[in-house]
Structures are given as C-alpha cells and as structure tokens.
PDB file of N, CA and C in Angstrom:
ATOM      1  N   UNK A   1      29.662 -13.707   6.566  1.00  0.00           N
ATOM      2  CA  UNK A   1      30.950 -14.304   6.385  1.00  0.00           C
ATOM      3  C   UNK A   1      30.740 -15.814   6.358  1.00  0.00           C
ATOM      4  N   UNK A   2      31.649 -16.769   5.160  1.00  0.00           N
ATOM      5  CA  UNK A   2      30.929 -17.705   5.184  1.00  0.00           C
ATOM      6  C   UNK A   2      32.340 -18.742   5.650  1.00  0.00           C
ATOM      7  N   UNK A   3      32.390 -20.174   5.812  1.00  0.00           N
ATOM      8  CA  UNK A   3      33.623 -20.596   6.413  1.00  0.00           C
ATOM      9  C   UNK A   3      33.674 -21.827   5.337  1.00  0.00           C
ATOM     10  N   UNK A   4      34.906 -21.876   4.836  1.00  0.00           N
ATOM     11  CA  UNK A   4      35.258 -22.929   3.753  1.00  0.00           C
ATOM     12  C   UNK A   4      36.804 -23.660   4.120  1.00  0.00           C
ATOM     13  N   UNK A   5      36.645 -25.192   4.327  1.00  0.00           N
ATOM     14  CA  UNK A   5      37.119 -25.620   4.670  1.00  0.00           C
ATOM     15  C   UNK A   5      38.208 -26.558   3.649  1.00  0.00           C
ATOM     16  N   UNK A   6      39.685 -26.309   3.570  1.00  0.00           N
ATOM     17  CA  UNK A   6      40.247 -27.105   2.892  1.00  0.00           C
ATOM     18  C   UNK A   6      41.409 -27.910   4.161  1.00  0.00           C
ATOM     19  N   UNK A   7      41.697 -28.651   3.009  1.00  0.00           N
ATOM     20  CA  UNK A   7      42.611 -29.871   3.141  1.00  0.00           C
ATOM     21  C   UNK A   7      44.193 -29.815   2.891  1.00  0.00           C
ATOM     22  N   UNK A   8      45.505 -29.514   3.984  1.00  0.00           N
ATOM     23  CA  UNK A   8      46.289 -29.195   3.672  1.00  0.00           C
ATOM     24  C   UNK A   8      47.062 -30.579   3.276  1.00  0.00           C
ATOM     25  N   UNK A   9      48.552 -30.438   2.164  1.00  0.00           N
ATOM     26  CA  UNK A   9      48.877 -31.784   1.708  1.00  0.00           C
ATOM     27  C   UNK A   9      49.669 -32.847   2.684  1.00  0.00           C
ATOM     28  N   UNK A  10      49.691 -31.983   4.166  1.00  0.00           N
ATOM     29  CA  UNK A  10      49.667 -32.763   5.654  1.00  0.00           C
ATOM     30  C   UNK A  10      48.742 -33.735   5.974  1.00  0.00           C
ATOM     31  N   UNK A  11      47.590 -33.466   5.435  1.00  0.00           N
ATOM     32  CA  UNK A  11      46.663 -33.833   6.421  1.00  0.00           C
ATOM     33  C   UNK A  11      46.142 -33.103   7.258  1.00  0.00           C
ATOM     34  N   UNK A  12      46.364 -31.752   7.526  1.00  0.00           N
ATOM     35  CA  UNK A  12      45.635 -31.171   8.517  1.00  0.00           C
ATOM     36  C   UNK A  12      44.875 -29.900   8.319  1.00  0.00           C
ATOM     37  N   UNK A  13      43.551 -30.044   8.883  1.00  0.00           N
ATOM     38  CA  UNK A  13      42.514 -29.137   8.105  1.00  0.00           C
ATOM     39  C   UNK A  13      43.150 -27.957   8.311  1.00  0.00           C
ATOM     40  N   UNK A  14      42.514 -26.848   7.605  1.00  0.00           N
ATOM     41  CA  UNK A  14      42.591 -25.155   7.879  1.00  0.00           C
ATOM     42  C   UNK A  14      41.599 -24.765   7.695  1.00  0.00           C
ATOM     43  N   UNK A  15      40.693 -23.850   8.349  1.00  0.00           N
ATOM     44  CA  UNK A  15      39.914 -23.225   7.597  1.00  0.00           C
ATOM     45  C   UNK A  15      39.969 -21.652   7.230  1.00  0.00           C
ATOM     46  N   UNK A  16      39.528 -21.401   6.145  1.00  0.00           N
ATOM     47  CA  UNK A  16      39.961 -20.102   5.583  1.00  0.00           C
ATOM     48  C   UNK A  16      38.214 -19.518   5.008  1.00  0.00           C
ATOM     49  N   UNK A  17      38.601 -18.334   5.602  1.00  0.00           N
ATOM     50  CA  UNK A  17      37.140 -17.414   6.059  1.00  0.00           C
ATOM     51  C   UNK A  17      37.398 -16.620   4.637  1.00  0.00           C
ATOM     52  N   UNK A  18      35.986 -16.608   4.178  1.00  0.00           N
ATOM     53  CA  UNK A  18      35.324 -15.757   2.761  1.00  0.00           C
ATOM     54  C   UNK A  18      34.706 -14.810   3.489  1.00  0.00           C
ATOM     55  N   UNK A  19      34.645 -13.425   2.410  1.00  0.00           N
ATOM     56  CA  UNK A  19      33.619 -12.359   2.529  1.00  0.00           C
ATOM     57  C   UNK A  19      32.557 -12.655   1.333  1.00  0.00           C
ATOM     58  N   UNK A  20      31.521 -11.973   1.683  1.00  0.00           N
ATOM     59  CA  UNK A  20      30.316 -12.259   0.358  1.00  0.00           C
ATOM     60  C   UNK A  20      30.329 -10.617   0.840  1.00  0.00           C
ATOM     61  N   UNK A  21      30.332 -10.033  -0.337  1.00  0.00           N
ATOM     62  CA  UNK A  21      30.140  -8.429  -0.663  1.00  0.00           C
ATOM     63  C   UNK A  21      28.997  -8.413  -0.764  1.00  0.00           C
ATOM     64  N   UNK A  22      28.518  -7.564  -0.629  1.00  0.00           N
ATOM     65  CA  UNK A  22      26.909  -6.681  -0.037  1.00  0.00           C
ATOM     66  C   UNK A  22      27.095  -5.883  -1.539  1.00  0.00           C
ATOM     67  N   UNK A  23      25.927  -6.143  -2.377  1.00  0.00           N
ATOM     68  CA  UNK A  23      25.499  -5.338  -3.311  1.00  0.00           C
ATOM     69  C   UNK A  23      24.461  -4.503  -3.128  1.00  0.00           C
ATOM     70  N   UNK A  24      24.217  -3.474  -4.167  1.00  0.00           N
ATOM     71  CA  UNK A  24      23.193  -2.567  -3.694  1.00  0.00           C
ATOM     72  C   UNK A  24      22.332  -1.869  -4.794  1.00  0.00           C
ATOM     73  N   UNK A  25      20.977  -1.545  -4.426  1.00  0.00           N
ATOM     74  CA  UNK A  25      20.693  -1.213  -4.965  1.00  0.00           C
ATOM     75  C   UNK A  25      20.255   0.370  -4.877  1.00  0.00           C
ATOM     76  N   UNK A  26      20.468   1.053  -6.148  1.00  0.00           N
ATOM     77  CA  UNK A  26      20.087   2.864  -6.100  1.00  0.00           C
ATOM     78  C   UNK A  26      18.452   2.951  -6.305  1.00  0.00           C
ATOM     79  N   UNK A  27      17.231   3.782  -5.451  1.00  0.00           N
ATOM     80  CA  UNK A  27      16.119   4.062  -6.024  1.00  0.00           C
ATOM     81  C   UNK A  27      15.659   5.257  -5.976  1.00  0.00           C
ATOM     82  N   UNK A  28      15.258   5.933  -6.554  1.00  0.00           N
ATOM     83  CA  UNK A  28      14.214   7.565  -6.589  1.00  0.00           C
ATOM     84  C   UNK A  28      13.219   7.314  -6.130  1.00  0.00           C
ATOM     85  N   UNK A  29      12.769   7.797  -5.143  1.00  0.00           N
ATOM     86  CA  UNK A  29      11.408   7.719  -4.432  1.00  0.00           C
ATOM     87  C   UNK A  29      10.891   9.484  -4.400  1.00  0.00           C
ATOM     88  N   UNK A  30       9.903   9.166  -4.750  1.00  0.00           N
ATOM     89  CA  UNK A  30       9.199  10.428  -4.800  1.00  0.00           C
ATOM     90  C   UNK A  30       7.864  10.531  -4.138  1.00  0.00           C
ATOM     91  N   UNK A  31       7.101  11.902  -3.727  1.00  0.00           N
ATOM     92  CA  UNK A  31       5.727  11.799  -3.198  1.00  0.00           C
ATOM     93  C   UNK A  31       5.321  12.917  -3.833  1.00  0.00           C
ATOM     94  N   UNK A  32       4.197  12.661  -4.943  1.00  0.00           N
ATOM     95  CA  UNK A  32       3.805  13.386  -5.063  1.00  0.00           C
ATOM     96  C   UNK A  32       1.908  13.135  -4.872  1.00  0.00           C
ATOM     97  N   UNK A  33       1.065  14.597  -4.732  1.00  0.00           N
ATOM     98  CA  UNK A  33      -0.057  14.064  -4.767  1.00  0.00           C
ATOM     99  C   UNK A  33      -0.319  12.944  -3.621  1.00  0.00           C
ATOM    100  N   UNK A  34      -0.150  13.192  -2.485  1.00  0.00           N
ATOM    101  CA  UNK A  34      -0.272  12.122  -1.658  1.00  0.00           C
ATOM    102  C   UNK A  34       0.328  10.758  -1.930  1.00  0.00           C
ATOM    103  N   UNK A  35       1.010  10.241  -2.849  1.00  0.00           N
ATOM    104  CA  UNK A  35       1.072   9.304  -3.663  1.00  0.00           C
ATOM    105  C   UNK A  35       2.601   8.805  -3.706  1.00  0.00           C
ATOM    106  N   UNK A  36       3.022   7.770  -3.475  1.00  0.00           N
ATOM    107  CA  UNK A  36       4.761   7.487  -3.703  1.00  0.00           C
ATOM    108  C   UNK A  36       4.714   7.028  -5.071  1.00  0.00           C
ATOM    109  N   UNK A  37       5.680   7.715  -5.592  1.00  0.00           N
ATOM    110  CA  UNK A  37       6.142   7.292  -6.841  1.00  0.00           C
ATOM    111  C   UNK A  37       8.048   6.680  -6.864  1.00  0.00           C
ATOM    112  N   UNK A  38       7.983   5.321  -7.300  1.00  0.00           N
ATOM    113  CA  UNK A  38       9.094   5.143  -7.307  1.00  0.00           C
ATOM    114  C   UNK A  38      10.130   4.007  -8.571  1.00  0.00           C
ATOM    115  N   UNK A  39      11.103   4.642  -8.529  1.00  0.00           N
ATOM    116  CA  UNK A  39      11.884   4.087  -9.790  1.00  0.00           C
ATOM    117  C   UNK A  39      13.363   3.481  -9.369  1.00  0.00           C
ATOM    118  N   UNK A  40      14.009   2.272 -10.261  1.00  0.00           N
ATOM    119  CA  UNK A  40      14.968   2.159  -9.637  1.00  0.00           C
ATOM    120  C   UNK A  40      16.083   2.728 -10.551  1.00  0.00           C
ATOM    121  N   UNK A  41      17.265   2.989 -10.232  1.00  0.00           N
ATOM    122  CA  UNK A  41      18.188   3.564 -10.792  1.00  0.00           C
ATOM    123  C   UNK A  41      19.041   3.060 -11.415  1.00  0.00           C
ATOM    124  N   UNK A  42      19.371   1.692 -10.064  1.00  0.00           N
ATOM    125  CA  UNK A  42      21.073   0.982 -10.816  1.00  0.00           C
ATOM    126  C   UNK A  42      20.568   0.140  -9.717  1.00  0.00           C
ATOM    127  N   UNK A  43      20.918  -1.205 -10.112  1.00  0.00           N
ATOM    128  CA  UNK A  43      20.697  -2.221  -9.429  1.00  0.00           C
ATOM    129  C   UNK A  43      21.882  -3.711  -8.946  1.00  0.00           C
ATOM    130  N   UNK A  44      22.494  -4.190  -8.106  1.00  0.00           N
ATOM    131  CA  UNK A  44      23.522  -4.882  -7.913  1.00  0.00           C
ATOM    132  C   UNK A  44      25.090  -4.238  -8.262  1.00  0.00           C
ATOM    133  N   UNK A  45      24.767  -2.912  -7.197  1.00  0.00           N
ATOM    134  CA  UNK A  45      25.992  -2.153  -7.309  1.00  0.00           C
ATOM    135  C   UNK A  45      26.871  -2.275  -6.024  1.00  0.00           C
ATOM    136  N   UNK A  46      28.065  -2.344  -6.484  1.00  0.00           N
ATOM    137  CA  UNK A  46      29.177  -2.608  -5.100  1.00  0.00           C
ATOM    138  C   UNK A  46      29.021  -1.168  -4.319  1.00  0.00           C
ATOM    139  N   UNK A  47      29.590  -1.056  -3.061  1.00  0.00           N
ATOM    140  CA  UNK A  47      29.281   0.224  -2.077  1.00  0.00           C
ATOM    141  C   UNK A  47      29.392   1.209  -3.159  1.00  0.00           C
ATOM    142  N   UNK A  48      31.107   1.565  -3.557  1.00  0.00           N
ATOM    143  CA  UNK A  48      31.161   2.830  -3.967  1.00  0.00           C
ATOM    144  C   UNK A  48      30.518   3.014  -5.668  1.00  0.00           C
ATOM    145  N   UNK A  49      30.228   2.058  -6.197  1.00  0.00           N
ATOM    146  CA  UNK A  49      29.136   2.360  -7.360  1.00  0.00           C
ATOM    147  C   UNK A  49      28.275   2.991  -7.163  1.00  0.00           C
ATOM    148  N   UNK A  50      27.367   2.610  -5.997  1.00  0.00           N
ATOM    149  CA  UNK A  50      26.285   2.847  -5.619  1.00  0.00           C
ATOM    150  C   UNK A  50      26.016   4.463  -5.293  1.00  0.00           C
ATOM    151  N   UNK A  51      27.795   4.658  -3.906  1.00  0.00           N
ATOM    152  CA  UNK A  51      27.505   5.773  -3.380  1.00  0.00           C
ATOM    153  C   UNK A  51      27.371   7.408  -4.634  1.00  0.00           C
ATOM    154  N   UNK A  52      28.158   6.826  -5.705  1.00  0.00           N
ATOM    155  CA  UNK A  52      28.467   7.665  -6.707  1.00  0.00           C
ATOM    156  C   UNK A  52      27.354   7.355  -7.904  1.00  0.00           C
ATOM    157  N   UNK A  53      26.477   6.648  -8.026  1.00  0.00           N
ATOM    158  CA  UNK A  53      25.299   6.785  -9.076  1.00  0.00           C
ATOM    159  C   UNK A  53      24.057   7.730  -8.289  1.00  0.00           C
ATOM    160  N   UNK A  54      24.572   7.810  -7.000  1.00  0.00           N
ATOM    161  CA  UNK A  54      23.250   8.089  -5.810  1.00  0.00           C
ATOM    162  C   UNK A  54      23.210   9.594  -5.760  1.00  0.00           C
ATOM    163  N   UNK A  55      24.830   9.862  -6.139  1.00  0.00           N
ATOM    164  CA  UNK A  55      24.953  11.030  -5.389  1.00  0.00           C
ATOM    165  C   UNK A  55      24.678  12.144  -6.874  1.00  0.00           C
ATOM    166  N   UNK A  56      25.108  11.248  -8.097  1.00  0.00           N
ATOM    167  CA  UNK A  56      25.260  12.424  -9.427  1.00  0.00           C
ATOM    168  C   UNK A  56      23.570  12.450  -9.736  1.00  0.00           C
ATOM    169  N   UNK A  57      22.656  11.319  -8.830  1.00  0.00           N
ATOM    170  CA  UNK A  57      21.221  10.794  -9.343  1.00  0.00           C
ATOM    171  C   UNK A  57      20.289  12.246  -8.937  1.00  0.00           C
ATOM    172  N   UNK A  58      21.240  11.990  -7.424  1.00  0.00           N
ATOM    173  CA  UNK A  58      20.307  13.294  -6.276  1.00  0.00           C
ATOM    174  C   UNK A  58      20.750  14.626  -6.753  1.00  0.00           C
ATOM    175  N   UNK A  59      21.836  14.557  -7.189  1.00  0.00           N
ATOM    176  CA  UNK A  59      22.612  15.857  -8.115  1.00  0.00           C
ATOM    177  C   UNK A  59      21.550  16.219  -9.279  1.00  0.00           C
ATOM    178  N   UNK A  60      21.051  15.283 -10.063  1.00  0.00           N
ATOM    179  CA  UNK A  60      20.251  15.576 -11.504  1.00  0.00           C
ATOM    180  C   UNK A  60      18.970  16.020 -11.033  1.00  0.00           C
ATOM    181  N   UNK A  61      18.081  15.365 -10.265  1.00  0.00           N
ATOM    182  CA  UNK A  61      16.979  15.353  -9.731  1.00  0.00           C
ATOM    183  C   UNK A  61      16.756  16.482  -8.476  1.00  0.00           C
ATOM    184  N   UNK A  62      17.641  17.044  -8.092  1.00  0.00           N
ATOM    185  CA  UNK A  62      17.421  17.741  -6.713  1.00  0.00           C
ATOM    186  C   UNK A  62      16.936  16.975  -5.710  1.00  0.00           C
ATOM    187  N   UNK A  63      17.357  16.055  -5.430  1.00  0.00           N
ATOM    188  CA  UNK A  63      16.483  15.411  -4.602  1.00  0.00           C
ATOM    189  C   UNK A  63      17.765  14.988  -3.527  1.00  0.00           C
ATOM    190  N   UNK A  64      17.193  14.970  -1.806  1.00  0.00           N
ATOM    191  CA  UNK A  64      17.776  14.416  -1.320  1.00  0.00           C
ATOM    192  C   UNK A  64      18.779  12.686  -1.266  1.00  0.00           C
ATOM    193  N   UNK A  65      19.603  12.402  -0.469  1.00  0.00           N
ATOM    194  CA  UNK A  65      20.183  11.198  -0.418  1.00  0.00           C
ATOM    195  C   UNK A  65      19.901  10.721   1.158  1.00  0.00           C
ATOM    196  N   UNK A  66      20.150   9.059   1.006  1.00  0.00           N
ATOM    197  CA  UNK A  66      20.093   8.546   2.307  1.00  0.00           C
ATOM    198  C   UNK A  66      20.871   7.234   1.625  1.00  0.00           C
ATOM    199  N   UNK A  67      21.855   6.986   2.527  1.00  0.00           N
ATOM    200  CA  UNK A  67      22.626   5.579   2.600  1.00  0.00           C
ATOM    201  C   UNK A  67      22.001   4.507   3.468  1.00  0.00           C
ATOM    202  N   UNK A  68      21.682   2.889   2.733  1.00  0.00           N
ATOM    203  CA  UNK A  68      21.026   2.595   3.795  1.00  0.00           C
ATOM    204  C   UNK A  68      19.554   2.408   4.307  1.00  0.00           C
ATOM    205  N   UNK A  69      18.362   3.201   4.048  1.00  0.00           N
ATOM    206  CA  UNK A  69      17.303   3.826   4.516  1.00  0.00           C
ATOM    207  C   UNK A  69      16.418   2.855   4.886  1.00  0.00           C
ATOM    208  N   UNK A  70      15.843   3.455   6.235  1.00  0.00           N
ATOM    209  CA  UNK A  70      14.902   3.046   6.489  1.00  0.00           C
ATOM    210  C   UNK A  70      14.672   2.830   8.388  1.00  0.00           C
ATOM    211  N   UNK A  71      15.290   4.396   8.113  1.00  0.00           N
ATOM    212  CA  UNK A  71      15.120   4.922   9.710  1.00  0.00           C
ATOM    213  C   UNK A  71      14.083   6.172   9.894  1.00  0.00           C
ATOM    214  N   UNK A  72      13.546   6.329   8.282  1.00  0.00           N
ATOM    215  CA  UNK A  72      12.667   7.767   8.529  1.00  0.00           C
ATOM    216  C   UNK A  72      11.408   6.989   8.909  1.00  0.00           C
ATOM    217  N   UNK A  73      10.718   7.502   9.651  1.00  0.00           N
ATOM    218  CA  UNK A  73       9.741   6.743   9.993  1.00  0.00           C
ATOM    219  C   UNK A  73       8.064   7.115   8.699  1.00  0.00           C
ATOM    220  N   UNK A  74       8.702   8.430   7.658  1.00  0.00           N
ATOM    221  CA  UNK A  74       7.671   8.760   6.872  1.00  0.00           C
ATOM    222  C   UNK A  74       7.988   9.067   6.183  1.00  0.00           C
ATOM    223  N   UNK A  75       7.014   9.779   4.802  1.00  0.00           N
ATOM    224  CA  UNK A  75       7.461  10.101   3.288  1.00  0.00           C
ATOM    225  C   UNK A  75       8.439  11.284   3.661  1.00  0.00           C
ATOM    226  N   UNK A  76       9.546  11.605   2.973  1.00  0.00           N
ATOM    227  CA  UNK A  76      10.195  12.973   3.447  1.00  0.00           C
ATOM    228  C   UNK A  76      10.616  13.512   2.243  1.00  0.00           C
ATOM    229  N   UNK A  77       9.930  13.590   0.996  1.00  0.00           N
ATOM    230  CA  UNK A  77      10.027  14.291   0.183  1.00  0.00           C
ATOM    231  C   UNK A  77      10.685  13.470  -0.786  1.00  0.00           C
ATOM    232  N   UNK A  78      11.343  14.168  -1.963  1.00  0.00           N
ATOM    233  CA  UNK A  78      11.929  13.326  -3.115  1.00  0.00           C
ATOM    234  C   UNK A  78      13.249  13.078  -2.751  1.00  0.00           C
ATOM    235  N   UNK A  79      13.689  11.881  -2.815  1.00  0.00           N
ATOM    236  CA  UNK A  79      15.046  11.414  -2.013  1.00  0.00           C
ATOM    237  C   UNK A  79      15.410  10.124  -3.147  1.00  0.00           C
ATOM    238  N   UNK A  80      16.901  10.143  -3.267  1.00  0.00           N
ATOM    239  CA  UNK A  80      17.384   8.945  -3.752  1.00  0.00           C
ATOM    240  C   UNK A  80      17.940   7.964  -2.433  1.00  0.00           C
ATOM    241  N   UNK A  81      17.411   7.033  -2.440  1.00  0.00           N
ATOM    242  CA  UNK A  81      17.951   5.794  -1.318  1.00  0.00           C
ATOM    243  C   UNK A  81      19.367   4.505  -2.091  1.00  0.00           C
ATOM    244  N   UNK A  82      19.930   4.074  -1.082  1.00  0.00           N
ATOM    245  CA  UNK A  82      20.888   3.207  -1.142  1.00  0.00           C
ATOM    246  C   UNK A  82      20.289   2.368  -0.347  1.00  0.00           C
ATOM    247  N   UNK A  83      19.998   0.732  -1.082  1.00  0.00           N
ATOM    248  CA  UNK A  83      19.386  -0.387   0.183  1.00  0.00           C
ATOM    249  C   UNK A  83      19.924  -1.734  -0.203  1.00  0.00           C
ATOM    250  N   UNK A  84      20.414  -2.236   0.573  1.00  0.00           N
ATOM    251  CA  UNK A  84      20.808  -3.423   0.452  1.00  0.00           C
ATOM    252  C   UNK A  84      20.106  -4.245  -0.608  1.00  0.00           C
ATOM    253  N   UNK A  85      20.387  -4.917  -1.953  1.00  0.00           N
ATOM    254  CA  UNK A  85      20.096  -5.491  -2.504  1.00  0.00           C
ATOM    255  C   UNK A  85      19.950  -6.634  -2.460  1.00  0.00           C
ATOM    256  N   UNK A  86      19.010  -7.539  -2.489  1.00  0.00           N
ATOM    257  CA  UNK A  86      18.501  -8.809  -2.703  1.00  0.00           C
ATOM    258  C   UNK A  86      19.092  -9.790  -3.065  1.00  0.00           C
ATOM    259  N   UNK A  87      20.141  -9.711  -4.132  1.00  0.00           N
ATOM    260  CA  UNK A  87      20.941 -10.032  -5.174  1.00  0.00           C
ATOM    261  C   UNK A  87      22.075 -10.503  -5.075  1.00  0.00           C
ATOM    262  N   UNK A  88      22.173 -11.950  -4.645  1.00  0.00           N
ATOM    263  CA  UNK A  88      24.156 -11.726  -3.882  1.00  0.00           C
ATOM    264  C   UNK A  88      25.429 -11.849  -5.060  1.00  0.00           C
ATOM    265  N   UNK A  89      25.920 -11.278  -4.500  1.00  0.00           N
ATOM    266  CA  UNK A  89      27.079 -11.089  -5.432  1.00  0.00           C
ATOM    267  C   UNK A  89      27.548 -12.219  -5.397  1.00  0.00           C
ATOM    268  N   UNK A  90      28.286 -12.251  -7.305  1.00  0.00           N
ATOM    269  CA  UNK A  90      28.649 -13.539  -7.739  1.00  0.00           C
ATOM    270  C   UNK A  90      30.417 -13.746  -7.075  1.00  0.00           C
TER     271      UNK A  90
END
C-alpha cells in the first residue's frame, strides 16, 4: 500500500492511501524422468484471471492446482501453480 499525498484548496494536507494490485503469474510444472520441466501459461494476470486460466489449464492437462505455491517442500507431480508475479501492475 503506497501513501500519496495531496494538497487541499485550504491549505491543509490529506493523505489518501493507493492499492498496487498483485499480478500473477500461471505455470505448468512438470517432472518427468527425474527432471522438472516447466512452461509458463499466462503471465501479469489479475487474481481472478489467473484463478480461471489455472483452473481450465489443470482441467486440459490433468494436472493438479496450487494457489500461491511454495509450501511443498518437493516435486509433487504435474501441477499448474499461481505465483506472484514480478511485474507490477500499471
């Protein structure tokens, strides 16, 4: 949350609080062959973009979902992930 400060035509400050939205990104992670294989899906997506490219992704692929990830502590098979993207929204 970021804090932006204006100037009322009093003279007296206000400040008025912004959100910065959390974008996201969708990825297919796979293990095969001892081996991670991974692809990204959709990239700088708002929550419910995300939750719904993730879910028709894991739908096509059979593959599990995780919102978020990065509480499994190991490979757990073919899974589509939701992870905070890098990318801040404009």
């Amino acid at each position: 949350m970021g804090i932006e400060q204006t100037v009322q035509p009093e003279g007296i400050r206000q400040e008025a609080y912004t959100m910065i939205a959390a974008m996201y990104d969708v990825l297919y992670m796979a293990y095969r062959d001892g081996a991670e294989h991974r692809s990204v899906v959709g990239s700088g997506l708002d929550r419910d973009a995300a939750c719904e490219l993730a879910r028709s992704e894991a739908r096509k692929r059979n593959a599990g979902r995780m919102f978020l990830a990065g509480s499994e502590p190991g490979p757990v098979g073919d899974v589509v992930l939701i992870v905070e993207s890098e990318t801040a929204a404009a």
